[in-house]
Each structure stands twice: as C-alpha cells, then as structure tokens.
Protein backbone atom coordinates (compact mmCIF):
# COMPACT_ATOMS: atom_id res chain seq x y z
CA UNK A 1 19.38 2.05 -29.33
CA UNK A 2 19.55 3.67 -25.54
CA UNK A 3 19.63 1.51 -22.56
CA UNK A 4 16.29 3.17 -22.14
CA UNK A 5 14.81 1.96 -25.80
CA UNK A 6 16.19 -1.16 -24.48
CA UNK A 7 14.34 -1.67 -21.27
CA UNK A 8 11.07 -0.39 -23.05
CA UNK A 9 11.73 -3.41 -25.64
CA UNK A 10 11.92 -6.13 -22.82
CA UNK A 11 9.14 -4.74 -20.82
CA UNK A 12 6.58 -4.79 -24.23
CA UNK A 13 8.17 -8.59 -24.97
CA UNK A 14 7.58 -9.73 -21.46
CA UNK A 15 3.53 -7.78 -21.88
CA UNK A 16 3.25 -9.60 -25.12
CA UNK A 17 4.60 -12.90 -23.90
CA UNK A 18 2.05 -13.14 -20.93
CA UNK A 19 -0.49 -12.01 -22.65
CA UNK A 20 0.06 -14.58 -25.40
CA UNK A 21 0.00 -16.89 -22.30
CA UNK A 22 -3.57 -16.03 -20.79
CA UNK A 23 -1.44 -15.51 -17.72
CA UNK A 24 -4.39 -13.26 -16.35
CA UNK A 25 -7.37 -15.30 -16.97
CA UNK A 26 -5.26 -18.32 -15.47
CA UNK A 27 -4.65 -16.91 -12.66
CA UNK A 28 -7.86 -15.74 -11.70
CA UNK A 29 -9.43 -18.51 -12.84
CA UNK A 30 -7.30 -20.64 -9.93
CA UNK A 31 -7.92 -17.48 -7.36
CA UNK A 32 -11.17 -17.96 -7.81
CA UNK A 33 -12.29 -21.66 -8.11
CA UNK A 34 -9.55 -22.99 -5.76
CA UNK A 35 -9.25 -19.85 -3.38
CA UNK A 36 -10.74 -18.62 -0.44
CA UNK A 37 -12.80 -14.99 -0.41
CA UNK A 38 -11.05 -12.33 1.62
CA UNK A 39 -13.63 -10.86 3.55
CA UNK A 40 -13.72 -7.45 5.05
CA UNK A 41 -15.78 -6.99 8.52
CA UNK A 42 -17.20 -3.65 9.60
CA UNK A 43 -17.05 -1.95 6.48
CA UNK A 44 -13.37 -1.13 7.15
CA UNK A 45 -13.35 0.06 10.73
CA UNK A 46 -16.46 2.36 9.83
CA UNK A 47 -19.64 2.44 9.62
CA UNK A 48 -23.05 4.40 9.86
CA UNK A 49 -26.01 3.48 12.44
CA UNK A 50 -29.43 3.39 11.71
CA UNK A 51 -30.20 7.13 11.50
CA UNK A 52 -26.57 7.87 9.46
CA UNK A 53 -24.88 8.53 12.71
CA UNK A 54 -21.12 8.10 12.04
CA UNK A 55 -19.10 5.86 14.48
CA UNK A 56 -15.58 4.18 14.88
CA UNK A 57 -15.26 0.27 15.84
CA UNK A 58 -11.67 1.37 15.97
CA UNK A 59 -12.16 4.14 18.28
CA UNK A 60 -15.06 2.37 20.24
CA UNK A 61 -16.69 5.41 20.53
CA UNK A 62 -19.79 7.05 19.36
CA UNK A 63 -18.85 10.41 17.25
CA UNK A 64 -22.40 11.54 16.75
CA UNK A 65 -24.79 10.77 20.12
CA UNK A 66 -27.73 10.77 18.41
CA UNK A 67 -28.42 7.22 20.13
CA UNK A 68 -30.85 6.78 23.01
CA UNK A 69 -30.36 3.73 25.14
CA UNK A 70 -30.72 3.24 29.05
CA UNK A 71 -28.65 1.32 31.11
CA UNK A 72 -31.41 -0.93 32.39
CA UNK A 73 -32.41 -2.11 28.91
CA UNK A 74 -36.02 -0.42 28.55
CA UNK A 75 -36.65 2.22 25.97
CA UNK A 76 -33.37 1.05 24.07
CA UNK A 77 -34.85 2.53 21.08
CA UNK A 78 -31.58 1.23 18.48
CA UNK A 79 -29.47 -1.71 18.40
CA UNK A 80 -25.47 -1.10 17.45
CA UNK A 81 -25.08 -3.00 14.61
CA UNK A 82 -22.33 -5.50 15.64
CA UNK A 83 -19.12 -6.64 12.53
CA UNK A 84 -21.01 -9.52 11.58
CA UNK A 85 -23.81 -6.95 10.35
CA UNK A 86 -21.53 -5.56 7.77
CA UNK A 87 -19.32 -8.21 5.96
CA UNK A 88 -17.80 -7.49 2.27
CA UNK A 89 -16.23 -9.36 -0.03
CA UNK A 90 -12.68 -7.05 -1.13
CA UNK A 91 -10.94 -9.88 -2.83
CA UNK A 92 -9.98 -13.84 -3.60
CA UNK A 93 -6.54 -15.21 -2.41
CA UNK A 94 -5.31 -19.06 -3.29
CA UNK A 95 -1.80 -20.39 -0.85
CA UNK A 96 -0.66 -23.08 -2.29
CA UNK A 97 1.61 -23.67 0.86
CA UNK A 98 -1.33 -26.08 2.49
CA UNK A 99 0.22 -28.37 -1.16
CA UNK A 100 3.85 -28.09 -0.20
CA UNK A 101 3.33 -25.28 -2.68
CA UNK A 102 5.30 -21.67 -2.27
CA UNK A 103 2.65 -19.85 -4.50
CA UNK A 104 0.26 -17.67 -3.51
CA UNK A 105 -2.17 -15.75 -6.04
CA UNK A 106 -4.47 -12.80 -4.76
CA UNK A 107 -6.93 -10.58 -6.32
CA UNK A 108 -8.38 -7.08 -4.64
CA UNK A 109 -11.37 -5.88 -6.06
CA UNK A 110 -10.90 -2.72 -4.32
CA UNK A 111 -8.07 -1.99 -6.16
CA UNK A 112 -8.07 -3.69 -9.33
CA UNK A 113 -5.01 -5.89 -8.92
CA UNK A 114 -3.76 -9.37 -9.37
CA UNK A 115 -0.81 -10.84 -7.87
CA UNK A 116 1.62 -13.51 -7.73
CA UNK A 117 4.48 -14.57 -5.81
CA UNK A 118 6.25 -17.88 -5.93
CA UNK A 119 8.86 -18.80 -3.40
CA UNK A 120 8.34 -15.47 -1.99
CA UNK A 121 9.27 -13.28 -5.09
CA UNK A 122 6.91 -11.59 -7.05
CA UNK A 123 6.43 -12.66 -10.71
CA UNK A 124 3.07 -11.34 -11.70
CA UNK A 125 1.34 -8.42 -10.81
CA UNK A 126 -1.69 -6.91 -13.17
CA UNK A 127 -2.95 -3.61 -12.18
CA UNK A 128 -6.44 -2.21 -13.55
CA UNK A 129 -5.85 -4.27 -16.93
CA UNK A 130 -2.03 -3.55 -17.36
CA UNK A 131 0.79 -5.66 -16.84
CA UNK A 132 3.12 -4.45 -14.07
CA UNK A 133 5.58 -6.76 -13.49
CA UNK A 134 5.97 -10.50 -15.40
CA UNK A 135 8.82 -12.94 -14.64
CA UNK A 136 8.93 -15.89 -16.72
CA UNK A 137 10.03 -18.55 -15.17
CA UNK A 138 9.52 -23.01 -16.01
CA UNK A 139 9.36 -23.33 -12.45
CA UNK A 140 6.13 -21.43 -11.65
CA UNK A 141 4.51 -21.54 -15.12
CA UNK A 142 4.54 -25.51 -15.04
CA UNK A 143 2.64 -25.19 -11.74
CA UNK A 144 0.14 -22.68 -12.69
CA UNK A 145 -0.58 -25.04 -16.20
CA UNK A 146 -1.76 -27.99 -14.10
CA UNK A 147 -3.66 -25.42 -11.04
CA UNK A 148 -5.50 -23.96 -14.03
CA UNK A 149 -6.18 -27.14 -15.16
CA UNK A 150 -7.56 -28.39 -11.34
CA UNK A 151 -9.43 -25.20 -11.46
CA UNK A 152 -10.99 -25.77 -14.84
CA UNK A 153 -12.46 -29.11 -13.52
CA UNK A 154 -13.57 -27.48 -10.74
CA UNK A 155 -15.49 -24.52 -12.28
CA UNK A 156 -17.05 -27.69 -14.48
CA UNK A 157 -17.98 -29.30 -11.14
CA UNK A 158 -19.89 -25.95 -9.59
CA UNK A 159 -21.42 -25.32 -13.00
CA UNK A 160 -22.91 -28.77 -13.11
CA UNK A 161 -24.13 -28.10 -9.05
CA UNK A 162 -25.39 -25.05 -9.93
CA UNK A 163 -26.94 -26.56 -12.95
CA UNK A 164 -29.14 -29.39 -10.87
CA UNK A 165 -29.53 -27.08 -8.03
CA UNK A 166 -31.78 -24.86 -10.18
CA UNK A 167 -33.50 -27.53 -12.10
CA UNK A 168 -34.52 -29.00 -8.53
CA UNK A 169 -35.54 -25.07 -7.62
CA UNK A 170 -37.66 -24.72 -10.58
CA UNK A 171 -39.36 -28.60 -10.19
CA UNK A 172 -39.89 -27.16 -6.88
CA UNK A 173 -41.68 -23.99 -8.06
CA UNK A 174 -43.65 -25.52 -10.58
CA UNK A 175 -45.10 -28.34 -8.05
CA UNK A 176 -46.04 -25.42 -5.85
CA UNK A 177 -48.16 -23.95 -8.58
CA UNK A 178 -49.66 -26.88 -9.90
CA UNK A 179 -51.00 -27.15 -6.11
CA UNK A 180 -52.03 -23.94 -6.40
CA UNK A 181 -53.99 -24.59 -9.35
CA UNK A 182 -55.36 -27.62 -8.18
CA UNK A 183 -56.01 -26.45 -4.62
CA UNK A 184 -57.92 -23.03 -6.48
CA UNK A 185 -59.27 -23.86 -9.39
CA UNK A 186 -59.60 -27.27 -9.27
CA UNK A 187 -57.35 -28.24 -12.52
C-alpha cells in the first residue's frame, strides 16, 4: 500500500467516524437553536428598482436613469428602495467566545457549507453533503456533546412556544367566527 492508498484510508476512517458521530446534524442543530442569523442587506450590494432598473449601493449611482424625481419633492414619481427594503437570510453562525468558549460554528446557505473551528483551527468543514475536513479531537467533541445537548432543550422550548402560540391563534380564529355566526345568523 502507497502513501497515497494510505491517505485515502484515513480520510474514509475520519468520513466514517463523523458520520457515525452525527457530527453534522449536531452541529447545525447548535448553529441553529443557539446561533444568531447572518443577515445579508441590499441583496449583496445590488439591487433592481421598481421598473427593473439596475443600480449599485456600492457605486451610489444610478446605472439605468429611468427614474424621475425633482429636487423640490413634487412629482417624485418612485421611492429608492433603501437596505432595510431588501434583507436576506445567507446563513446561521454560533461564537461560543461570549462562554469563555473558542468555538465558533457557521452555516452558509448560499454555499452549502458547515464549519467549525475551535481555538482558531479548523476541525470540521461539510461542503454540499460531503465531508471536507474532520479533526477528532476530546477537547472540542466533549464541548459540542453538552452544546447539542443545550440546543436540544432549546429546540424543545421553541417547539412548545410555537405549540401554544398557535393553539392561542386558532382559539382566536374560531372566537372570531363564532361572532360571526352569531352576529349573522343569529346561532
């Protein structure tokens, strides 16, 4: 066996190994139920005004004048649509530094990948569905056991929210339509 064959046989143990570990699904699970959203703000530098005119925050100017305002604020027929107008979710991102933690998970949904570096190295990365890189390590791995676990009681918490929120909504809905009925039809 090659050097080569060698490496080939580490990197399918280590695959195997994290897989066996629900690294993935543990990570994302804390990424998303402890995390923050990463939030991207005028559509990445570009966007489109309200007749598909093309134009640049970056550049601050307008590429297609297709706009008619006035300078005393009569006939301004379109507003520019300002960053807050165009906000989108690209990803989740947990720093565990705010815990005395140096762990930080990520995930981009723009391109597919999840990430983690402890103490500043990387030791996971996932990329569309395939392991990339996986360092095993007691260090980290004891940590992300009891953050999954934090974020398991966590997604249990929302759940049960979520859970009362929309048995409130739908007590709501169905005392406005027994109103209804009694306001209408008299029942």
């Amino acid at each position: 066996m090659n050097a080569r064959e060698k490496i080939e046989q580490v990197i399918e143990q280590r695959r195997a190994e994290a897989a066996s570990k629900n690294l993935s699904i543990k990570l994302m699970a804390i990424a998303k139920h402890l995390g923050k959203p990463i939030l991207m703000h005028g559509a990445g530098g570009h966007s489109t005004g309200p007749k598909g005119e093309y134009y640049s925050f970056n550049q601050h100017q307008i590429l297609d004048a297709d706009w008619s305002w006035s300078l005393d604020g009569e006939d301004e027929e379109y507003e520019m649509p300002t960053l807050e107008d165009t906000v989108a979710e690209v990803g989740v991102q947990w720093d565990g530094l705010s815990s005395g933690m140096n762990f930080q998970i990520g995930y981009s949904n723009t391109s597919n990948m999840l990430k983690a570096t402890y103490a500043g190295y990387l030791v996971y990365r996932e990329i569309r569905g395939v392991i990339d890189c996986y360092i095993p390590s007691p260090q980290w791995e004891t940590k992300l056991e009891s953050l999954y676990q934090l974020a398991q009681k966590r997604a249990k918490l929302k759940e049960q929210e979520q859970t009362a929120d929309n048995k409130e909504r739908g007590k709501s809905r169905l005392t406005k339509v027994l109103d209804y009925l009694r306001k209408q039809w008299g029942v």
